[in-house]
C-alpha atoms as a PDB file:
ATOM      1  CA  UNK A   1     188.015  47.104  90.809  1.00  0.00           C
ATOM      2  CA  UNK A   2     187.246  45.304  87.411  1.00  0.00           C
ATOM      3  CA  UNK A   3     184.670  42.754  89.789  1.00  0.00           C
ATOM      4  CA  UNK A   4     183.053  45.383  91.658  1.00  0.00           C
ATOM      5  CA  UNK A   5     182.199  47.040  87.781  1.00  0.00           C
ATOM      6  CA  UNK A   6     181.341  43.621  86.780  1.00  0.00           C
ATOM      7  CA  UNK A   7     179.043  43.226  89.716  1.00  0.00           C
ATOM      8  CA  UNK A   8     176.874  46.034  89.354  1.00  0.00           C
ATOM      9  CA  UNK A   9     175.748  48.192  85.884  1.00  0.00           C
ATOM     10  CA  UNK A  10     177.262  51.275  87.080  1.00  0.00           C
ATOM     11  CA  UNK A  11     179.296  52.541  90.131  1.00  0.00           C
ATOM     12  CA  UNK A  12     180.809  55.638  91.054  1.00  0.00           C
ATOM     13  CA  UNK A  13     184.073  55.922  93.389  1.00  0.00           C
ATOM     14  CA  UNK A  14     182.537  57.011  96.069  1.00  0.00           C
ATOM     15  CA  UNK A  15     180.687  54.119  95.836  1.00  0.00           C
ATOM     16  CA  UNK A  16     183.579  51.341  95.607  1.00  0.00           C
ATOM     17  CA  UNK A  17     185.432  53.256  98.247  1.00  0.00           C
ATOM     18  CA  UNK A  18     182.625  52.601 100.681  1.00  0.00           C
ATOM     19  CA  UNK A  19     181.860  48.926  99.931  1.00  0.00           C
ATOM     20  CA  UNK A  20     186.005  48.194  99.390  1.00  0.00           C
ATOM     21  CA  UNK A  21     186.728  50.315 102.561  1.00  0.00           C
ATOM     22  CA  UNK A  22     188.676  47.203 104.346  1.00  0.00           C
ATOM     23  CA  UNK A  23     190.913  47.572 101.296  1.00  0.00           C
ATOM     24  CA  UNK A  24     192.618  51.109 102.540  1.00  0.00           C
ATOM     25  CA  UNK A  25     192.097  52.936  99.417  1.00  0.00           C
ATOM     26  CA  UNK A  26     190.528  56.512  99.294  1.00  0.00           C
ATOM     27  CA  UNK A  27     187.673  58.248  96.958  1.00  0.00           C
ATOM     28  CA  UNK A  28     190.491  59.717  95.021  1.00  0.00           C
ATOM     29  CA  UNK A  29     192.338  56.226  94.669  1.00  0.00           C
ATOM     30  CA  UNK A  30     189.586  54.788  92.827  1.00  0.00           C
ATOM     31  CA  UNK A  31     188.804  58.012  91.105  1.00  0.00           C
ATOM     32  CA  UNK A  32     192.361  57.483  89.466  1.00  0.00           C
ATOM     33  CA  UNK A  33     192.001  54.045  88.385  1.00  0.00           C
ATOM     34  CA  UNK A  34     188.156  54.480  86.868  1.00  0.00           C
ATOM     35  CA  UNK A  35     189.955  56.783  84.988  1.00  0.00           C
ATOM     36  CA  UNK A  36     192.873  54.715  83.801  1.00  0.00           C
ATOM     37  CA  UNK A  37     190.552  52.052  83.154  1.00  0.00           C
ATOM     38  CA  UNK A  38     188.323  54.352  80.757  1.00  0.00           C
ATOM     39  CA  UNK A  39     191.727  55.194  79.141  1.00  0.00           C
ATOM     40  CA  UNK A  40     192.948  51.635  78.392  1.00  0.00           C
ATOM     41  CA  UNK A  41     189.300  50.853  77.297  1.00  0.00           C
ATOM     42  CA  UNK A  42     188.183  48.143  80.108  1.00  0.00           C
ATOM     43  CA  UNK A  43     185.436  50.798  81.509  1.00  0.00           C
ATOM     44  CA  UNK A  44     183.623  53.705  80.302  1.00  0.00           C
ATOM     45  CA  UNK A  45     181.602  56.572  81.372  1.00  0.00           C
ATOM     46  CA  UNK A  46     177.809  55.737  82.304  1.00  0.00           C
ATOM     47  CA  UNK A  47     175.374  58.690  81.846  1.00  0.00           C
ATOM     48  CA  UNK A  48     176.574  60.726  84.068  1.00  0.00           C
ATOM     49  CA  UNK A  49     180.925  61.640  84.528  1.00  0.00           C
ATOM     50  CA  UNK A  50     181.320  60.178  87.632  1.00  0.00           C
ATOM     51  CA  UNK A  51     179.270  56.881  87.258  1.00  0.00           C
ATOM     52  CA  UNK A  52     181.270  54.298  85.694  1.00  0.00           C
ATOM     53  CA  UNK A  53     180.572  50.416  83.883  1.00  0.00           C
ATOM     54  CA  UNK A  54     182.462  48.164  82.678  1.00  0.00           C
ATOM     55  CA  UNK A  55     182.915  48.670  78.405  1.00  0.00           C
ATOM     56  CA  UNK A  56     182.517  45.152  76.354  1.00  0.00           C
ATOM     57  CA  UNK A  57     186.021  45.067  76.471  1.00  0.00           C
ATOM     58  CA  UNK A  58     186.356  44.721  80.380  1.00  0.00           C
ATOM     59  CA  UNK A  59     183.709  42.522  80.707  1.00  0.00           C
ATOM     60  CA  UNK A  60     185.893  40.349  78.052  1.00  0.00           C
ATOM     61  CA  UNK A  61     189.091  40.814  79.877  1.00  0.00           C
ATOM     62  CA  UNK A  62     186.695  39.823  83.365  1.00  0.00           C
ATOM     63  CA  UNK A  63     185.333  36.599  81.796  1.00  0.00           C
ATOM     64  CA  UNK A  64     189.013  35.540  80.554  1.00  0.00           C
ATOM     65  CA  UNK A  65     190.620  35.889  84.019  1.00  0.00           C
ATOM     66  CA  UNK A  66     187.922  34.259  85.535  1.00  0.00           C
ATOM     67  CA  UNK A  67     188.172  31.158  83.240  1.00  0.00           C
ATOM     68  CA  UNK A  68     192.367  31.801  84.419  1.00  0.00           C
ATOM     69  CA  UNK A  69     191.466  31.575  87.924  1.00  0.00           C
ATOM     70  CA  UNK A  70     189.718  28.816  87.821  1.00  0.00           C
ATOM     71  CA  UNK A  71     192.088  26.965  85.825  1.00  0.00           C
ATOM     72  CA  UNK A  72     195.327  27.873  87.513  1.00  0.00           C
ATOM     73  CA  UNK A  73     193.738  28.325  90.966  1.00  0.00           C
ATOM     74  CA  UNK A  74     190.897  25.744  91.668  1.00  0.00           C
ATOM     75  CA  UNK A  75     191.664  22.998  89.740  1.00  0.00           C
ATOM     76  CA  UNK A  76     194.651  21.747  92.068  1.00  0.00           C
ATOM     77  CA  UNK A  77     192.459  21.718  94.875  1.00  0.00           C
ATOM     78  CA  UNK A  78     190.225  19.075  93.040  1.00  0.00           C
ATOM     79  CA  UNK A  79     192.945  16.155  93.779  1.00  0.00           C
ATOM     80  CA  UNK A  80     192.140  16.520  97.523  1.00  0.00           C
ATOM     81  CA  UNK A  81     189.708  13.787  99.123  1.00  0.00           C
ATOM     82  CA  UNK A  82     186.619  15.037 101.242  1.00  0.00           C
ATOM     83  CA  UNK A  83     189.057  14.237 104.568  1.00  0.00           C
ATOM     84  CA  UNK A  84     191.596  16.669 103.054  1.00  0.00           C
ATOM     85  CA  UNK A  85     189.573  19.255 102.257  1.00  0.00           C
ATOM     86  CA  UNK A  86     187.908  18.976 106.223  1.00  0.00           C
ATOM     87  CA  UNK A  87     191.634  18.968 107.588  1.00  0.00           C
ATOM     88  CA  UNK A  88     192.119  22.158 105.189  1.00  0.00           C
ATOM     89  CA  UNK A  89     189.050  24.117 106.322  1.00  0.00           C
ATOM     90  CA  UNK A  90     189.758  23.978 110.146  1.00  0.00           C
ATOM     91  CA  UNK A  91     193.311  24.657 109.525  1.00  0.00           C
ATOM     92  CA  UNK A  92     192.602  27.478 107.674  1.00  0.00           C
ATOM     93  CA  UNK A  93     189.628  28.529 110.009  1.00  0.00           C
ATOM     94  CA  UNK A  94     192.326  28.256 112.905  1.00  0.00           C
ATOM     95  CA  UNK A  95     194.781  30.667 111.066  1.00  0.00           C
ATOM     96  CA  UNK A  96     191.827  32.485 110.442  1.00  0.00           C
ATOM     97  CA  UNK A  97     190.642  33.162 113.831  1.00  0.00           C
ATOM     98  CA  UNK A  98     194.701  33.216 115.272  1.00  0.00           C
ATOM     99  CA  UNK A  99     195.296  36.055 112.884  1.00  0.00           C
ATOM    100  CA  UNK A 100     192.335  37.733 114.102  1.00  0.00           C
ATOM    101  CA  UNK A 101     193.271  37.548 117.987  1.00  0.00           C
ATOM    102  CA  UNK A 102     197.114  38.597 116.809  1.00  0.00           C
ATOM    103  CA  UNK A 103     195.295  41.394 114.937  1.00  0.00           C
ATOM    104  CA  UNK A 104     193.110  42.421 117.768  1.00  0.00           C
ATOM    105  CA  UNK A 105     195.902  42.316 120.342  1.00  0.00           C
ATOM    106  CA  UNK A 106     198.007  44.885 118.165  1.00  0.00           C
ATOM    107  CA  UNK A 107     195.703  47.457 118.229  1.00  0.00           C
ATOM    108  CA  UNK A 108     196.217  50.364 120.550  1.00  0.00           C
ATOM    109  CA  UNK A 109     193.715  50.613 123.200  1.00  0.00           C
ATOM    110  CA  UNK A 110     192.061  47.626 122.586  1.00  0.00           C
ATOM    111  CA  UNK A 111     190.862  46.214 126.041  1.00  0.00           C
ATOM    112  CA  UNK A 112     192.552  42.365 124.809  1.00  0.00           C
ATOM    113  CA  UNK A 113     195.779  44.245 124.709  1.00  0.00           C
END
């Protein structure tokens, strides 16, 4: 929620519910947590009350978990040789598309069923 703030100057949750719909989470969902976020400081009311942006504070708290990330989550990767990260992409384009076709074949009245 904090990145989809950070990505725009104001959004409402009607908004982020639409563009995050793969996520499962309703209008009301994100409603709530606008909210909470107002209330712990990390996002504020825009100039209307249902548009929301992030408050100097969140875009703080953003920046520091990016830096985080990339410390804790990229910079492993950066031991692997060219040949290891090829190996790693089709793998993980293979599990990719297998997940899909499991995914597909679960759902009810799909024709690959």
């Amino acid at each position: 929620m904090i990145g989809a703030l950070c990505n725009k100057e104001a959004v409402t949750a009607e908004q982020m519910a639409e563009k995050m719909a793969s996520r499962g989470y309703e209008e009301s969902d994100y409603e709530v947590a606008l909210q909470a976020a107002v209330e712990i400081g990390w996002a504020e009311v825009d100039y209307r009350p249902d548009i929301f942006r992030l408050s100097r504070q969140g875009k703080e708290l953003y920046e520091q978990t990016e830096r985080v990330t990339n410390e804790y989550f990229y910079v492993p990767w950066s031991v692997l040789v060219q040949d290891e990260i090829d190996e790693l992409y089709e793998l993980l384009t293979k599990l990719r598309d297998e997940l899909s076709n499991y995914r597909k074949s679960k759902i009810p009245g799909d024709s690959h069923s």
